[in-house]
N, C-alpha and C. Protein backbone atom coordinates (compact mmCIF):
# COMPACT_ATOMS: atom_id res chain seq x y z
N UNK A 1 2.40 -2.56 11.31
CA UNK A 1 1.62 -2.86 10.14
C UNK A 1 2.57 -3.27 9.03
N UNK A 2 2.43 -4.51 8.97
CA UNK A 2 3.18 -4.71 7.26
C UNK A 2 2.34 -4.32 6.09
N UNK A 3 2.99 -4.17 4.87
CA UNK A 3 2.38 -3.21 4.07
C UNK A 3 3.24 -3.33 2.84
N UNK A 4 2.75 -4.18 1.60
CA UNK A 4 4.02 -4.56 0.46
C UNK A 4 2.62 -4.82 -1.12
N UNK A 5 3.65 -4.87 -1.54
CA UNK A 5 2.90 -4.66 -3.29
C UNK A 5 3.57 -6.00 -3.90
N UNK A 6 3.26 -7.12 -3.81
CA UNK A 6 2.54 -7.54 -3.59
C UNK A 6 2.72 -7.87 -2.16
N UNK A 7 1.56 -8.12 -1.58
CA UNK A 7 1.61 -8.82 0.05
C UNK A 7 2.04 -10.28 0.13
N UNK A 8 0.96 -10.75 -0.72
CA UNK A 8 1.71 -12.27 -0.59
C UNK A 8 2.55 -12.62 -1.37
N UNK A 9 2.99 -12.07 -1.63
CA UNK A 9 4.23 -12.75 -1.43
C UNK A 9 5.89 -12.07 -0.66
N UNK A 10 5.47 -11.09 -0.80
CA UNK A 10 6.63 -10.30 0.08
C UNK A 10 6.07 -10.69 1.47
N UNK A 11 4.86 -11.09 2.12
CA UNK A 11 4.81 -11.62 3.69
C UNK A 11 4.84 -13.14 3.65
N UNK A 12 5.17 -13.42 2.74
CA UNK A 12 5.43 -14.97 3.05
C UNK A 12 6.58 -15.45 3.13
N UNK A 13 7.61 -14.45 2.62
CA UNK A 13 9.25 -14.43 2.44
C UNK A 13 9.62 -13.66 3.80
N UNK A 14 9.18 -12.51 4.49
CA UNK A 14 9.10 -12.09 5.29
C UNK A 14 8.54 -12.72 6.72
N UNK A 15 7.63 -13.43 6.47
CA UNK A 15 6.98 -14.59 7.95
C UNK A 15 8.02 -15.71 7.90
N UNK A 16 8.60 -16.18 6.76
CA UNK A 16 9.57 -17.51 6.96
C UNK A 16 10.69 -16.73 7.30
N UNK A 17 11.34 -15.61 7.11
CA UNK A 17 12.83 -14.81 7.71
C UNK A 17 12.45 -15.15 9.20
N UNK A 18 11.74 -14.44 9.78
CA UNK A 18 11.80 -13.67 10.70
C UNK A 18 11.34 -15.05 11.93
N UNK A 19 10.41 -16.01 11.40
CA UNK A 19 10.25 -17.45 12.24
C UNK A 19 11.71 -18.26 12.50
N UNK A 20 12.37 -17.64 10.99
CA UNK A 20 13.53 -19.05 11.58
C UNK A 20 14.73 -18.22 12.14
N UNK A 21 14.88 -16.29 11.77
CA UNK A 21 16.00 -16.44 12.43
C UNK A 21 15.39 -14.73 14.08
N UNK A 22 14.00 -14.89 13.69
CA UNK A 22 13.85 -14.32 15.42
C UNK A 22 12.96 -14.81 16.19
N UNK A 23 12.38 -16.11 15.51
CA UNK A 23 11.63 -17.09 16.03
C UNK A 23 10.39 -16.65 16.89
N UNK A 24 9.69 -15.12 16.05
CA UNK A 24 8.60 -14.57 16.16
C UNK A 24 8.33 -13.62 15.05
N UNK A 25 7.07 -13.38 14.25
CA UNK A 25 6.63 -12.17 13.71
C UNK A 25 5.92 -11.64 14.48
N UNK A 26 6.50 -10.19 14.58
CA UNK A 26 6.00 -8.85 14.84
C UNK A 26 4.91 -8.36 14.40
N UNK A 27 4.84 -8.63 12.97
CA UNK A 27 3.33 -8.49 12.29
C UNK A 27 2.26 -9.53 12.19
N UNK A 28 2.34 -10.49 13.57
CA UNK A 28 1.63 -11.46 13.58
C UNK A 28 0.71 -11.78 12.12
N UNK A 29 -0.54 -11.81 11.39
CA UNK A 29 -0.90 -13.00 10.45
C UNK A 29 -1.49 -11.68 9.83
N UNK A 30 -0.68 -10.13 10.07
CA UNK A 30 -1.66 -9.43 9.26
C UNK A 30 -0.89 -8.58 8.20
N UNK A 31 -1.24 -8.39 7.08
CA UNK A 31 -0.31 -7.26 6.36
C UNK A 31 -1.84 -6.50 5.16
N UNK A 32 -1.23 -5.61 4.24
CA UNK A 32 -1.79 -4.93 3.60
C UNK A 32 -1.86 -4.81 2.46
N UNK A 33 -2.16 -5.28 1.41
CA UNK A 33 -1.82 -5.49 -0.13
C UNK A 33 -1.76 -4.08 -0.57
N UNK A 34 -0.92 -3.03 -1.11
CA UNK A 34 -1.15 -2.08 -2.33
C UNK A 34 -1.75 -2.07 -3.15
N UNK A 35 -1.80 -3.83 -4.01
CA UNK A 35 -2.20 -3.56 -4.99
C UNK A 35 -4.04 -3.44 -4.76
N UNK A 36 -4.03 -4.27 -3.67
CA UNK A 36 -5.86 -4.45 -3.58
C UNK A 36 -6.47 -3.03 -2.78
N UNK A 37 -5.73 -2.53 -2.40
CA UNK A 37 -5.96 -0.86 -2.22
C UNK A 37 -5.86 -0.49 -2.99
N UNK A 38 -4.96 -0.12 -3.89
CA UNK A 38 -5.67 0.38 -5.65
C UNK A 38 -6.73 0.10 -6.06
N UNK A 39 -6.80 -1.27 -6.05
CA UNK A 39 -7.93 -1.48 -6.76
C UNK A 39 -9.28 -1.40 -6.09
N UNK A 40 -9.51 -0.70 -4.95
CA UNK A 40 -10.71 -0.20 -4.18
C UNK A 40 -10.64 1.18 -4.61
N UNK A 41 -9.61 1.87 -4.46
CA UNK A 41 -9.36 3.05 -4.68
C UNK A 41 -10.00 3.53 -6.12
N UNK A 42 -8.92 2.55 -6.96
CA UNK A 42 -9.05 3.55 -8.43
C UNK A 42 -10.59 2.94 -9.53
N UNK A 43 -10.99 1.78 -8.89
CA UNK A 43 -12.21 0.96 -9.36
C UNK A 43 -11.59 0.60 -10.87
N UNK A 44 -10.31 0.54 -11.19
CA UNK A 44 -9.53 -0.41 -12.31
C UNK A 44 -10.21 -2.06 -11.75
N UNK A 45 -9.88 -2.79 -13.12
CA UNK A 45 -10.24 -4.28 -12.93
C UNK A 45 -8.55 -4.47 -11.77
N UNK A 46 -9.07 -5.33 -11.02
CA UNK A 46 -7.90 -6.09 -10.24
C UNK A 46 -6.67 -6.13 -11.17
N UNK A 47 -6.37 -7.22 -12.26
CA UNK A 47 -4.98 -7.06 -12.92
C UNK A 47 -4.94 -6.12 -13.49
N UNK A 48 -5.48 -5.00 -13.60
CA UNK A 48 -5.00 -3.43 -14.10
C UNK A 48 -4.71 -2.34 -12.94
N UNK A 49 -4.43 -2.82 -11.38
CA UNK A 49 -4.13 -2.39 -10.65
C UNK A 49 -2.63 -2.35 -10.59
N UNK A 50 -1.87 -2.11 -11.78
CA UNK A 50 -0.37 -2.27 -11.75
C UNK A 50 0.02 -1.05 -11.65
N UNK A 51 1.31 -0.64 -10.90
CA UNK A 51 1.74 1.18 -11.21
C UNK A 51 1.82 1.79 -12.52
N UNK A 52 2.34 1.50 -13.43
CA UNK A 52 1.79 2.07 -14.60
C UNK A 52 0.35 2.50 -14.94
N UNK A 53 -0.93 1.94 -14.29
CA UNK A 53 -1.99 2.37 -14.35
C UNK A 53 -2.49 3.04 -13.09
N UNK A 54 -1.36 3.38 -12.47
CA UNK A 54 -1.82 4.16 -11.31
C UNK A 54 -2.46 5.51 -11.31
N UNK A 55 -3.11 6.12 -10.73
CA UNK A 55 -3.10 8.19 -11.02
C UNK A 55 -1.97 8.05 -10.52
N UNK A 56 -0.54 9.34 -11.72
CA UNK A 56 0.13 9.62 -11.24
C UNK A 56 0.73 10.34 -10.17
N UNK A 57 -0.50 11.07 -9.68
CA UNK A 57 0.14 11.72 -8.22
C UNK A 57 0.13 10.91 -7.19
N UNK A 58 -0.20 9.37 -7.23
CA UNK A 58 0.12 8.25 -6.13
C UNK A 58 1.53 7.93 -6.43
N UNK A 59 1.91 8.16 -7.43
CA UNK A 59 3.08 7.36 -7.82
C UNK A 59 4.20 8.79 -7.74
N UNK A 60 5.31 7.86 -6.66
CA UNK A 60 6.57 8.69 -6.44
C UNK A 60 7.99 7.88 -7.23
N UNK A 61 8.40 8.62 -8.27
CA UNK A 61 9.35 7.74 -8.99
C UNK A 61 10.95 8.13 -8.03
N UNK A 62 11.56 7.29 -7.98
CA UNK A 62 13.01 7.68 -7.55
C UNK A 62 14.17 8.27 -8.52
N UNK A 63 14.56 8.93 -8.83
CA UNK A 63 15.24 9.64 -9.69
C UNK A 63 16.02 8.44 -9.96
N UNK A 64 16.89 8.20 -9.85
CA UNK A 64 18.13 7.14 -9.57
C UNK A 64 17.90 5.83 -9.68
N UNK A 65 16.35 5.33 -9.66
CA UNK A 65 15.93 4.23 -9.83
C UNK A 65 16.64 2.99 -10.33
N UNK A 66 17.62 2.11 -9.46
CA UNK A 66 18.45 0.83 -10.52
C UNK A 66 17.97 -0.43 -9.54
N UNK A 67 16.30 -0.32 -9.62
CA UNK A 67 16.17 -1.72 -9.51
C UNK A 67 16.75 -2.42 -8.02
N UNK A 68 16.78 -1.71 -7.39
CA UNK A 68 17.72 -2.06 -5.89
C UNK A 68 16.65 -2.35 -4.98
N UNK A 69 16.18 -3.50 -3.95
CA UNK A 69 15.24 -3.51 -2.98
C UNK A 69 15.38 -2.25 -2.20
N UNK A 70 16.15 -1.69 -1.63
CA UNK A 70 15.87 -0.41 -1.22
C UNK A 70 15.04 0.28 -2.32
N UNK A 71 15.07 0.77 -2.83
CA UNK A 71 14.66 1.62 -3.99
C UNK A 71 12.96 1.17 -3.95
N UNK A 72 12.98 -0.21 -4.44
CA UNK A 72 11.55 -0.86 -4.15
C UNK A 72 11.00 -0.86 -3.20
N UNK A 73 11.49 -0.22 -1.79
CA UNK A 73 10.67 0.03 -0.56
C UNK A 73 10.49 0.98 -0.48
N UNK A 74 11.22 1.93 -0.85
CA UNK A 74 11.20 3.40 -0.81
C UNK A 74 10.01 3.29 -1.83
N UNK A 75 9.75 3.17 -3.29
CA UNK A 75 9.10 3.47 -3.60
C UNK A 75 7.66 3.05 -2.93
N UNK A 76 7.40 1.82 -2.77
CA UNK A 76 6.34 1.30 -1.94
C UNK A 76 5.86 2.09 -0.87
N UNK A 77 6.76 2.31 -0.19
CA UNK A 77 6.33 2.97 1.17
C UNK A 77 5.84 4.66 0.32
N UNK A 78 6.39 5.37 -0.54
CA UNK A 78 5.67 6.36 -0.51
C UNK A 78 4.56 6.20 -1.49
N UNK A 79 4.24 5.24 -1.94
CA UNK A 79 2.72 5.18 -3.25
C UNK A 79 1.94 4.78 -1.54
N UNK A 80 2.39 4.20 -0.59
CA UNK A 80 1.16 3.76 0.00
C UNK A 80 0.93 4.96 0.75
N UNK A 81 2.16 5.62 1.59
CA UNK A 81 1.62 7.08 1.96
C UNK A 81 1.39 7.85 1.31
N UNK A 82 1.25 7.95 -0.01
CA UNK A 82 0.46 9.10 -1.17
C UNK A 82 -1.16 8.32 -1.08
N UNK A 83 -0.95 7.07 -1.13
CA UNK A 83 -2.64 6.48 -1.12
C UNK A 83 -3.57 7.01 -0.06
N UNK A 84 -2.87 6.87 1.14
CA UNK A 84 -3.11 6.60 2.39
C UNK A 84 -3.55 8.48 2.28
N UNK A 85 -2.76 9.55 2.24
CA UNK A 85 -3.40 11.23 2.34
C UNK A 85 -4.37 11.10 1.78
N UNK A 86 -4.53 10.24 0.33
CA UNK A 86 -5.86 10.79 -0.99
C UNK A 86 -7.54 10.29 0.05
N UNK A 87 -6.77 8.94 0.69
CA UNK A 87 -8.15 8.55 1.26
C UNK A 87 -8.23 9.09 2.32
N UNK A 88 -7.42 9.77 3.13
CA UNK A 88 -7.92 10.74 4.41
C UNK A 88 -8.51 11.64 3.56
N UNK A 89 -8.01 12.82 2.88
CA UNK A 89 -8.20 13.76 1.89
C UNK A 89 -9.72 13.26 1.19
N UNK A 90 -10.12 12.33 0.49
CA UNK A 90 -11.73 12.50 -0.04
C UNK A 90 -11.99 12.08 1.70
N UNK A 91 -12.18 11.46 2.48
CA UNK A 91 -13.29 10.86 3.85
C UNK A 91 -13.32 12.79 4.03
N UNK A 92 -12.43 13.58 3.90
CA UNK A 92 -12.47 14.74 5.00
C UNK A 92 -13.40 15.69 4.14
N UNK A 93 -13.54 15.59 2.75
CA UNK A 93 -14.10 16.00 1.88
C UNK A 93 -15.27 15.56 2.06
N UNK A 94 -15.54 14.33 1.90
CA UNK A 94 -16.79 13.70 1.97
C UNK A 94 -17.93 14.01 3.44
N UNK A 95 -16.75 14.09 4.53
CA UNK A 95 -17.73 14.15 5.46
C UNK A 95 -17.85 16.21 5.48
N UNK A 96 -17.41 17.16 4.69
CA UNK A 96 -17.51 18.31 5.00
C UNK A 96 -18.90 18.66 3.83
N UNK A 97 -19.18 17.62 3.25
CA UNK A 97 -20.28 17.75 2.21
C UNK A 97 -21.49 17.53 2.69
N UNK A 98 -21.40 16.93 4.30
CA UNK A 98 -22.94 16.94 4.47
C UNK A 98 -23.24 15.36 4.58
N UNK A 99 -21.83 14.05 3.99
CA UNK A 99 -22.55 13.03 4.10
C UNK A 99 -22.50 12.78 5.45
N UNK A 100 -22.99 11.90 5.52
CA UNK A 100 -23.36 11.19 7.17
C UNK A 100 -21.69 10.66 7.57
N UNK A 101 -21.34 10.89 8.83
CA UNK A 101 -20.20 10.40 9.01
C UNK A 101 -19.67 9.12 9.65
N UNK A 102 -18.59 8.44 8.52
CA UNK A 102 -18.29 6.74 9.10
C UNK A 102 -17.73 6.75 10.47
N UNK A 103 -18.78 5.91 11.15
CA UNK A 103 -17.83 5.18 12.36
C UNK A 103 -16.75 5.18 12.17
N UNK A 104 -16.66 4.08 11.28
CA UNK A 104 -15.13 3.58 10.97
C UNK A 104 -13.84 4.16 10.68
N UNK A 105 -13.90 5.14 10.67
CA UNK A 105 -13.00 6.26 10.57
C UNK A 105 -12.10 6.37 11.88
C-alpha cells in the first residue's frame, strides 16, 4: 500500500523512480491520500485538512525535527497509523453500541 500526504504528488515522483530505474511499480496505480482521510475523518473543509488543523493526538511530532525526508516519513507514517487505530477504535465502538455491523470492515 502506498500511503503519502500529499499522494499526488509524492506517487507521481515515486511511479516515475521506480518505472525508469526498476522498470515496475509495486504499488501498481493505487496509493492513499492523508490528507483526504482527514478530511473524511475530521469533516474540516478539504484545504483545512492541513496538520496544524489536525486533532492533536493524530499528530506525532519528532523531537529533532530538521526538515529531513526521513523525518517527513516518519512523521507521515505515524499520523497515518494514529489515523488508521482512531478509525478501528470508533468502527469497534460503533459496532459495540448496537449499530448494525459494516460488511466492509
Amino acid at each position: 500500500m502506498f500511503v503519502a500526504y500529499p499522494a499526488g504528488f509524492d506517487f507521481t515522483y515515486m511511479f516515475w523512480y521506480m518505472m525508469r530505474f526498476a522498470e515496475r511499480c509495486p504499488f501498481s496505480w493505487s496509493a492513499l491520500d492523508i490528507k483526504t482521510l482527514a478530511f473524511a475523518m475530521t469533516g474540516l473543509p478539504y484545504r483545512k485538512g492541513i496538520k496544524p488543523s489536525l486533532p492533536k493526538l493524530l499528530i506525532r511530532r519528532i523531537a529533532a525535527y530538521a526538515r529531513r525526508t526521513r523525518d517527513d516519513a516518519i512523521e507521515q507514517g505515524a499520523l497515518f497509523c494514529n489515523m488508521l487505530a482512531e478509525l478501528r477504535a470508533s468502527h469497534a465502538a460503533a459496532n459495540t453500541s448496537g449499530q448494525p455491523d459494516n460488511p466492509a470492515n
